[in-house]
PDB file of N, CA and C in Angstrom:
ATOM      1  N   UNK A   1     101.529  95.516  89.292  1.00  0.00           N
ATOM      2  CA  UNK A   1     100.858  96.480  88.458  1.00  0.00           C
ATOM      3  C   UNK A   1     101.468  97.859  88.718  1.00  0.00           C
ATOM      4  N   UNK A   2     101.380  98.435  87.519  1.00  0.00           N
ATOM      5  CA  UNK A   2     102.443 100.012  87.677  1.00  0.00           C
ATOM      6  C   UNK A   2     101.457 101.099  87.895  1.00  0.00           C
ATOM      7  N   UNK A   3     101.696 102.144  88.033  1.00  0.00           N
ATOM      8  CA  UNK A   3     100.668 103.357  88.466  1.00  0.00           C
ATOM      9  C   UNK A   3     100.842 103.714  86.990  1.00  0.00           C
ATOM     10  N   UNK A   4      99.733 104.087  86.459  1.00  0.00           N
ATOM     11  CA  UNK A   4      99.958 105.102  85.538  1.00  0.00           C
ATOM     12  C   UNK A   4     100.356 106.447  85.749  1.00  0.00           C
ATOM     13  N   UNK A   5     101.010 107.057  84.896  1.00  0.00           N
ATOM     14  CA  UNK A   5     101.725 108.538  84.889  1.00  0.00           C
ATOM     15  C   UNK A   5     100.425 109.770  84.548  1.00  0.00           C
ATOM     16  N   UNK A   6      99.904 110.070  85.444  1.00  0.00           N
ATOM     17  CA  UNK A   6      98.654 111.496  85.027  1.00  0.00           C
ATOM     18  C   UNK A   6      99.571 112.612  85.421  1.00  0.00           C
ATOM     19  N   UNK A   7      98.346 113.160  85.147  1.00  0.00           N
ATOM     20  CA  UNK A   7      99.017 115.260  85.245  1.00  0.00           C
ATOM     21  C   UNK A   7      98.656 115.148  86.963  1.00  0.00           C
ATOM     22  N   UNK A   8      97.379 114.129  87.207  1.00  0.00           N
ATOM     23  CA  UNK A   8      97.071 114.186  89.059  1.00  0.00           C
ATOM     24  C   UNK A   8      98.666 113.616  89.670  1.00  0.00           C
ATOM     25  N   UNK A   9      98.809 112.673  89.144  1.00  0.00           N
ATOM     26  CA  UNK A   9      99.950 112.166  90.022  1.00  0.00           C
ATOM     27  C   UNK A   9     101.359 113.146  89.967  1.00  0.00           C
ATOM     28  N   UNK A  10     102.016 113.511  88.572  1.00  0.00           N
ATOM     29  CA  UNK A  10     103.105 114.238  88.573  1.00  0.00           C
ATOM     30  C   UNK A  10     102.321 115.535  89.431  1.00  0.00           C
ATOM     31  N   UNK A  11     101.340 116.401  90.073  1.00  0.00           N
ATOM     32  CA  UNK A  11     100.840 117.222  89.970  1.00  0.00           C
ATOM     33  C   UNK A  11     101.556 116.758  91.767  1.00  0.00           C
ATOM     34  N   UNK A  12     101.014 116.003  92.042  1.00  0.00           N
ATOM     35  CA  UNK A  12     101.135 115.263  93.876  1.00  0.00           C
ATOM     36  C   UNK A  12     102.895 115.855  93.745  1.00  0.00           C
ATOM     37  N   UNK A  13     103.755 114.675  92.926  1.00  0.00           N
ATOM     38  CA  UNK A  13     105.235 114.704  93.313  1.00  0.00           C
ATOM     39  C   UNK A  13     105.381 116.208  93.329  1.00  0.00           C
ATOM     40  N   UNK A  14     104.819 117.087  92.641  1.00  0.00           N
ATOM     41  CA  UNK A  14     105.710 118.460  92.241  1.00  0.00           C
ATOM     42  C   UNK A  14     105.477 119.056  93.775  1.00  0.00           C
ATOM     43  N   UNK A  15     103.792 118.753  94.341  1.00  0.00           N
ATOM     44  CA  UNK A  15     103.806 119.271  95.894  1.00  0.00           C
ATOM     45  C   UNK A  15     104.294 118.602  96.610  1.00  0.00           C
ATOM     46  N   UNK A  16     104.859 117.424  96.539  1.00  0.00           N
ATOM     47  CA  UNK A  16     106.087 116.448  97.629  1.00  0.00           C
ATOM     48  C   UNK A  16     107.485 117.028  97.151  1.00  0.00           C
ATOM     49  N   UNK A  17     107.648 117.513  96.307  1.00  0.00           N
ATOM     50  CA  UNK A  17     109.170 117.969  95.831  1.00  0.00           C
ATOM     51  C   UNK A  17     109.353 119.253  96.895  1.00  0.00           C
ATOM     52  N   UNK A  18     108.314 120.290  96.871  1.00  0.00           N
ATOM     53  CA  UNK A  18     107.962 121.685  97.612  1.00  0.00           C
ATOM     54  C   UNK A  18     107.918 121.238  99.047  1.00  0.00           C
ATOM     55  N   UNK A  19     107.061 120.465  99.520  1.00  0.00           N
ATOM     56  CA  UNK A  19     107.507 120.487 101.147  1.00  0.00           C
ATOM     57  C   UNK A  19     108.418 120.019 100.845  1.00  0.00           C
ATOM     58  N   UNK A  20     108.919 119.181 100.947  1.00  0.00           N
ATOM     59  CA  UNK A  20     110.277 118.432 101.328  1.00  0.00           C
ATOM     60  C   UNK A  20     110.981 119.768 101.437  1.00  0.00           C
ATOM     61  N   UNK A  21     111.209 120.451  99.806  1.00  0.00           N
ATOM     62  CA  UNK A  21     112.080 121.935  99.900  1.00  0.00           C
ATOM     63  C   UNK A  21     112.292 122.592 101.287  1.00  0.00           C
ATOM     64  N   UNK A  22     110.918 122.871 101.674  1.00  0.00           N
ATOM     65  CA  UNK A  22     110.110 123.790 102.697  1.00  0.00           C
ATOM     66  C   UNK A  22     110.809 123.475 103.899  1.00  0.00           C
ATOM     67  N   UNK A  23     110.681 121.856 104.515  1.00  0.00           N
ATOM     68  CA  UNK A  23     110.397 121.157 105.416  1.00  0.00           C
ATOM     69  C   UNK A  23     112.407 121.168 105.699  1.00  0.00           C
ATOM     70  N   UNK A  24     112.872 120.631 104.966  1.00  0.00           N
ATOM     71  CA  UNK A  24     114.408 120.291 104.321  1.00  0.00           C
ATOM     72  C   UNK A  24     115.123 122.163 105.505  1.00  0.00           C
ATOM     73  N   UNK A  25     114.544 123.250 105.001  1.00  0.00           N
ATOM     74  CA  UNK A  25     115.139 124.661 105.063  1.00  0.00           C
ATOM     75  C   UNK A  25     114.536 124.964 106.669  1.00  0.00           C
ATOM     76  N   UNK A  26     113.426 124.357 107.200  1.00  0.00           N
ATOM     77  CA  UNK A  26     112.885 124.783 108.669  1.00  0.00           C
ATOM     78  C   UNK A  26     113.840 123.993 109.405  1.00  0.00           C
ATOM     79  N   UNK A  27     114.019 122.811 109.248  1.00  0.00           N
ATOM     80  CA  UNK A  27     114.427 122.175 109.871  1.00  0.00           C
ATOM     81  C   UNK A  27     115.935 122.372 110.192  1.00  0.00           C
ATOM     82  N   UNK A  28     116.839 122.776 109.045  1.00  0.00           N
ATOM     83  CA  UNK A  28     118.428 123.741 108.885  1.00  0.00           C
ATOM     84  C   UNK A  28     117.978 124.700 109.564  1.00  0.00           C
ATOM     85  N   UNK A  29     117.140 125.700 109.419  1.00  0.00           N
ATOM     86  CA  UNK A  29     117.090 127.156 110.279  1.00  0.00           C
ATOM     87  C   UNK A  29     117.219 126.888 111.844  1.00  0.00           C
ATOM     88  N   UNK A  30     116.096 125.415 111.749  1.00  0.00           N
ATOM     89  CA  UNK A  30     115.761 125.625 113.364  1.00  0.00           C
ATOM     90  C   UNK A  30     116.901 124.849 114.040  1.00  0.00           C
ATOM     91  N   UNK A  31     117.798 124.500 113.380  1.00  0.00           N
ATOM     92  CA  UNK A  31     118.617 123.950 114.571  1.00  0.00           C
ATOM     93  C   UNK A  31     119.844 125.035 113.763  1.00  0.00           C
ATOM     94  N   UNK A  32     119.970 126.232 113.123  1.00  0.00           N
ATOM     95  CA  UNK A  32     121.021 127.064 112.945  1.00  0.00           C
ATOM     96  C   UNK A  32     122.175 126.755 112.238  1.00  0.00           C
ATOM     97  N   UNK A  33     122.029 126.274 111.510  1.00  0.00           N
ATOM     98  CA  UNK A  33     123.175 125.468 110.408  1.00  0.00           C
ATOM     99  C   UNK A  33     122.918 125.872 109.102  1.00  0.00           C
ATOM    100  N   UNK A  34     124.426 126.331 108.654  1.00  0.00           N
ATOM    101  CA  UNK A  34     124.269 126.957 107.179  1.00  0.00           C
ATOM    102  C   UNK A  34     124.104 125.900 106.243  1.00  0.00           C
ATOM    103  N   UNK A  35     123.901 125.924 104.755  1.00  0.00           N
ATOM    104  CA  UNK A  35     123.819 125.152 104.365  1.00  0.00           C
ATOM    105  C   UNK A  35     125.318 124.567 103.766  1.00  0.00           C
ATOM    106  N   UNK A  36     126.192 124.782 104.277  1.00  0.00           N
ATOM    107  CA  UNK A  36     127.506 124.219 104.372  1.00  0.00           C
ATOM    108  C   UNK A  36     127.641 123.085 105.535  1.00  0.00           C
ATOM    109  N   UNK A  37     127.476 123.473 106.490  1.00  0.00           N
ATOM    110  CA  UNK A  37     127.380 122.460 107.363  1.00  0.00           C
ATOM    111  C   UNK A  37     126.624 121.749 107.405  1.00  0.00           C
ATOM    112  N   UNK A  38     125.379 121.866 107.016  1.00  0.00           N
ATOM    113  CA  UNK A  38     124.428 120.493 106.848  1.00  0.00           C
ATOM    114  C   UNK A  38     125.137 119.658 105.772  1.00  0.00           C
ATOM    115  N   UNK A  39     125.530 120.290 104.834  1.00  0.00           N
ATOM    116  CA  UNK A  39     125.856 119.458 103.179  1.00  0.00           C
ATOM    117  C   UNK A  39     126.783 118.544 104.075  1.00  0.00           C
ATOM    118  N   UNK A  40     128.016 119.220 104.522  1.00  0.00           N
ATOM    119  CA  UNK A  40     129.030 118.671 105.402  1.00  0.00           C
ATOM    120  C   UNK A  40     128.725 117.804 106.154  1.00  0.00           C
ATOM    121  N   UNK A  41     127.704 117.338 106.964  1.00  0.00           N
ATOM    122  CA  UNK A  41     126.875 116.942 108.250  1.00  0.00           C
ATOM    123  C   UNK A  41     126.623 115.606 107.535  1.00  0.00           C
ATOM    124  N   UNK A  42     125.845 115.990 106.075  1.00  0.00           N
ATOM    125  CA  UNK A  42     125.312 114.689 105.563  1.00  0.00           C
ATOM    126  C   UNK A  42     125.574 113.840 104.405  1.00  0.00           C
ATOM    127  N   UNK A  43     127.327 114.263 104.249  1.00  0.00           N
ATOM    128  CA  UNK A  43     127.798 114.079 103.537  1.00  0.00           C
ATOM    129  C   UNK A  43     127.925 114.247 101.651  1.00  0.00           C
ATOM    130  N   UNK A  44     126.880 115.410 101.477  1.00  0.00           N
ATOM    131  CA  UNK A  44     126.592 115.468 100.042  1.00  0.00           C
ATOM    132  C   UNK A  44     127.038 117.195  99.971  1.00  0.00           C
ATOM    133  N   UNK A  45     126.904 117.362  98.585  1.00  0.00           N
ATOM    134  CA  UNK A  45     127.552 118.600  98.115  1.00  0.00           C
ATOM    135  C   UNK A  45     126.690 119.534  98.675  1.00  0.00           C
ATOM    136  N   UNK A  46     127.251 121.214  98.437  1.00  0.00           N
ATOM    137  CA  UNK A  46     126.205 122.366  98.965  1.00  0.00           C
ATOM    138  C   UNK A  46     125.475 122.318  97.743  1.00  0.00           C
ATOM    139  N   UNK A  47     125.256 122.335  96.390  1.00  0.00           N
ATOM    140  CA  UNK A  47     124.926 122.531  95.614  1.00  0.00           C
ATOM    141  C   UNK A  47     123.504 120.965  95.562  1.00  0.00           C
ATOM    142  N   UNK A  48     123.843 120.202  95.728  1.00  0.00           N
ATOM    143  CA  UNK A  48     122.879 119.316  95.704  1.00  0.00           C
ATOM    144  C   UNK A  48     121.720 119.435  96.976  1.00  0.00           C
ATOM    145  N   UNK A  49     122.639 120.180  98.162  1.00  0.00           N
ATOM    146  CA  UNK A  49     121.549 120.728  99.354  1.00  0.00           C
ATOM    147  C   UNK A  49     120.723 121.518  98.518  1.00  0.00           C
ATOM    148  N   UNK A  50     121.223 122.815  97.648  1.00  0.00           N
ATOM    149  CA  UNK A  50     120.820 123.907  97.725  1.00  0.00           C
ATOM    150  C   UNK A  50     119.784 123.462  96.666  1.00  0.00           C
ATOM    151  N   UNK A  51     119.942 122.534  95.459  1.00  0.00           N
ATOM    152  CA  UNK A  51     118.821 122.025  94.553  1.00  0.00           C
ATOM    153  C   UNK A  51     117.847 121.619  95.532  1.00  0.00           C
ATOM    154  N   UNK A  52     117.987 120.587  96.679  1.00  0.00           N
ATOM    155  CA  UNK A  52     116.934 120.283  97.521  1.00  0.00           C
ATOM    156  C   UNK A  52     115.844 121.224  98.008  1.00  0.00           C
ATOM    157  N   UNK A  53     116.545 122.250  98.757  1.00  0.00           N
ATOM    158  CA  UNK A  53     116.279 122.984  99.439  1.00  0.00           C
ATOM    159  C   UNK A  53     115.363 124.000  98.436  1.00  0.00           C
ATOM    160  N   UNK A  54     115.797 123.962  97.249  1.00  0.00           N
ATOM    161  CA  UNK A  54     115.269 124.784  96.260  1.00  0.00           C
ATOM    162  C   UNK A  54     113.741 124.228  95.664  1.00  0.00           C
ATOM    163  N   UNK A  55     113.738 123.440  95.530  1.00  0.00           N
ATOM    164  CA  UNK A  55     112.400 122.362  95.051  1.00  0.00           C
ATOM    165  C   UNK A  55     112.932 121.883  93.856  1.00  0.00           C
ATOM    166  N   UNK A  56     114.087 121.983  93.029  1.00  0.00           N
ATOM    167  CA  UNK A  56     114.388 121.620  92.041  1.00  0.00           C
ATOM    168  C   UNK A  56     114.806 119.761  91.699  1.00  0.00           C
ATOM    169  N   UNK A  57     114.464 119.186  90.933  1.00  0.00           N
ATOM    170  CA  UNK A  57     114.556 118.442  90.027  1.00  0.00           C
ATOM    171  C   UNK A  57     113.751 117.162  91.262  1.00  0.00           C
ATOM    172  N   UNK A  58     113.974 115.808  91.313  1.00  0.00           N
ATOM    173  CA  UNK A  58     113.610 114.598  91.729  1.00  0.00           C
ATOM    174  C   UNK A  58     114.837 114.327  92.799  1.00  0.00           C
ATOM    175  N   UNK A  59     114.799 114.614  94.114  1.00  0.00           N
ATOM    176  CA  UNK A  59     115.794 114.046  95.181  1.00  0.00           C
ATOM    177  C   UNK A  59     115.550 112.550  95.130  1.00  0.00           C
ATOM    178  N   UNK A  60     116.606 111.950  95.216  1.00  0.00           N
ATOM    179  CA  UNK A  60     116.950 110.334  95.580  1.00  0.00           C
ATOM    180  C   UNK A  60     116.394 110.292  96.969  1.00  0.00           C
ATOM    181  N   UNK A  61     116.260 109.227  97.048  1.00  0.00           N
ATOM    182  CA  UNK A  61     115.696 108.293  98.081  1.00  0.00           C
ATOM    183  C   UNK A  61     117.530 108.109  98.949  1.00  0.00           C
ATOM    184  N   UNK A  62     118.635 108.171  98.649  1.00  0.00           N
ATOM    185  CA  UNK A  62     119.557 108.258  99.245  1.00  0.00           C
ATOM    186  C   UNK A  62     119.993 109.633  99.621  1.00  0.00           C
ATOM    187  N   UNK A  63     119.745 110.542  98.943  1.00  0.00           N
ATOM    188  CA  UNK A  63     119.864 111.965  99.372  1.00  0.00           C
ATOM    189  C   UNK A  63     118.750 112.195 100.682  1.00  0.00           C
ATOM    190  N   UNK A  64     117.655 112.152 100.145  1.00  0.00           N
ATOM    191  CA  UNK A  64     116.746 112.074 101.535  1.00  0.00           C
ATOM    192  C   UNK A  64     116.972 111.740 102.802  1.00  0.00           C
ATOM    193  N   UNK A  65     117.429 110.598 102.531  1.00  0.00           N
ATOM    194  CA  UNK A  65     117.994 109.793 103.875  1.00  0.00           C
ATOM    195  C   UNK A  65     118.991 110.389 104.107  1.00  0.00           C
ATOM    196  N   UNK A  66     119.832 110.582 103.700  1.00  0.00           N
ATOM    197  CA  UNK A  66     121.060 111.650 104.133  1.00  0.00           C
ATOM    198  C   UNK A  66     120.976 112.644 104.949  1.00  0.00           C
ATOM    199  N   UNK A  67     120.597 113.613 104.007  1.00  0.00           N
ATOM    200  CA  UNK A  67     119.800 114.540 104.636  1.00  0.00           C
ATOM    201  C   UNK A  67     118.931 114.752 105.906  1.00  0.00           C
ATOM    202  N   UNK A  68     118.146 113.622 105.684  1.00  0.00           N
ATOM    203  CA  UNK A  68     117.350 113.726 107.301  1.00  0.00           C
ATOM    204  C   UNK A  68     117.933 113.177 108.144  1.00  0.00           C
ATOM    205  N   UNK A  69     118.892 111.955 108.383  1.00  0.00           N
ATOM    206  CA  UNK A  69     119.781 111.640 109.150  1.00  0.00           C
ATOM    207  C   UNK A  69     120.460 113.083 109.329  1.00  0.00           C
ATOM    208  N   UNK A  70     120.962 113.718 109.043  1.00  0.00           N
ATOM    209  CA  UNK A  70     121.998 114.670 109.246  1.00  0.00           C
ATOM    210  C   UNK A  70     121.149 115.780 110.085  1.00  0.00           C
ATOM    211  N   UNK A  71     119.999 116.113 109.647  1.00  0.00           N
ATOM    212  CA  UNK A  71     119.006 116.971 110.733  1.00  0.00           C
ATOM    213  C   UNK A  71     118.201 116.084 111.636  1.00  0.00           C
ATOM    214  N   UNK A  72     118.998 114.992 112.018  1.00  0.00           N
ATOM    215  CA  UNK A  72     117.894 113.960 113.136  1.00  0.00           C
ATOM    216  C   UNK A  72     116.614 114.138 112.887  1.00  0.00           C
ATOM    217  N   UNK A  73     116.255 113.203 112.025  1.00  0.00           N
ATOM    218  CA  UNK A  73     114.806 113.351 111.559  1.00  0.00           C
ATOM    219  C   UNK A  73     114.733 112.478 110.720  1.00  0.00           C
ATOM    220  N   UNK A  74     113.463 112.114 110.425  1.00  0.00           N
ATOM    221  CA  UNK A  74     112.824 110.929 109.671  1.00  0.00           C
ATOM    222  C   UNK A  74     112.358 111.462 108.339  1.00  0.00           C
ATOM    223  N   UNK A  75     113.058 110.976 107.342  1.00  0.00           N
ATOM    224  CA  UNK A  75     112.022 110.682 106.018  1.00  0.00           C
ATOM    225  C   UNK A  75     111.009 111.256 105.711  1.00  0.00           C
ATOM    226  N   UNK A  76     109.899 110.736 106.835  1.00  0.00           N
ATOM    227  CA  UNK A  76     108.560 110.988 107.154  1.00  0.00           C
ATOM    228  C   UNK A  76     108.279 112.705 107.088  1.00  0.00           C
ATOM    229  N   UNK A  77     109.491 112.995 108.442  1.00  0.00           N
ATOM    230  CA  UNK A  77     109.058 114.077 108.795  1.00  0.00           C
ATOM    231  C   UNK A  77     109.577 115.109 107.688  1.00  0.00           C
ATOM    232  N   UNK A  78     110.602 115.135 106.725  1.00  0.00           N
ATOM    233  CA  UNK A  78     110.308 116.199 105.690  1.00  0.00           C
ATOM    234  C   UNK A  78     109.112 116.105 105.018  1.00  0.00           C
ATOM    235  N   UNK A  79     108.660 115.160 104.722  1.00  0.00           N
ATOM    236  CA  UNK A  79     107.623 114.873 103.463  1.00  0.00           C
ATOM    237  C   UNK A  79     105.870 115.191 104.333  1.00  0.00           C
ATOM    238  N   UNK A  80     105.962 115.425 105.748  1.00  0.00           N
ATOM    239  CA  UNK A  80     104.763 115.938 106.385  1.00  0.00           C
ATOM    240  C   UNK A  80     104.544 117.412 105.971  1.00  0.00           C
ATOM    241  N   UNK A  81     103.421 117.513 105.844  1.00  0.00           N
ATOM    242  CA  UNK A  81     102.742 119.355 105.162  1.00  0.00           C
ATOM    243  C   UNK A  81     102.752 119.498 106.390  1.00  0.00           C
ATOM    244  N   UNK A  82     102.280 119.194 107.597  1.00  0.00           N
ATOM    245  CA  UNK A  82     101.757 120.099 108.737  1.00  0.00           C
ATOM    246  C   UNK A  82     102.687 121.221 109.649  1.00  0.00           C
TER     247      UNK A  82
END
């Protein structure tokens, strides 16, 4: 059975798109890496970091993983608010 598509649910992804953003940029600051070297680190473009990092459009489930592999970190832990 499929989820239906509401304004509640797209309303959730748009605040999972924002941390991630959030979470994605603390995590580069706190270990001091531009966003060249992370892109570099995790093998994807600066420009597809910088959409991440931005809150813009739907990140892949392979970008993610990228990404958090590259800042030693879990999945999990971008997508945590706390």
């Amino acid at each position: 059975m499929t989820a239906a598509v509401t304004i509640e649910n797209m309303k959730k992804a748009d605040v999972t798109v924002l941390t991630i953003a959030k979470r994605v940029g603390e995590f580069r600051k706190r270990q001091r890496l531009s966003l060249d070297q992370l892109a570099d680190r995790a093998g994807i473009s600066k420009g597809a970091l910088f959409a991440l990092e931005s809150g813009k459009g739907n990140p892949s489930i392979a970008l993610l993983c990228q990404t958090a592999s590259a800042l030693r970190v879990s999945v999990s832990d971008l997508m945590d608010e706390s």
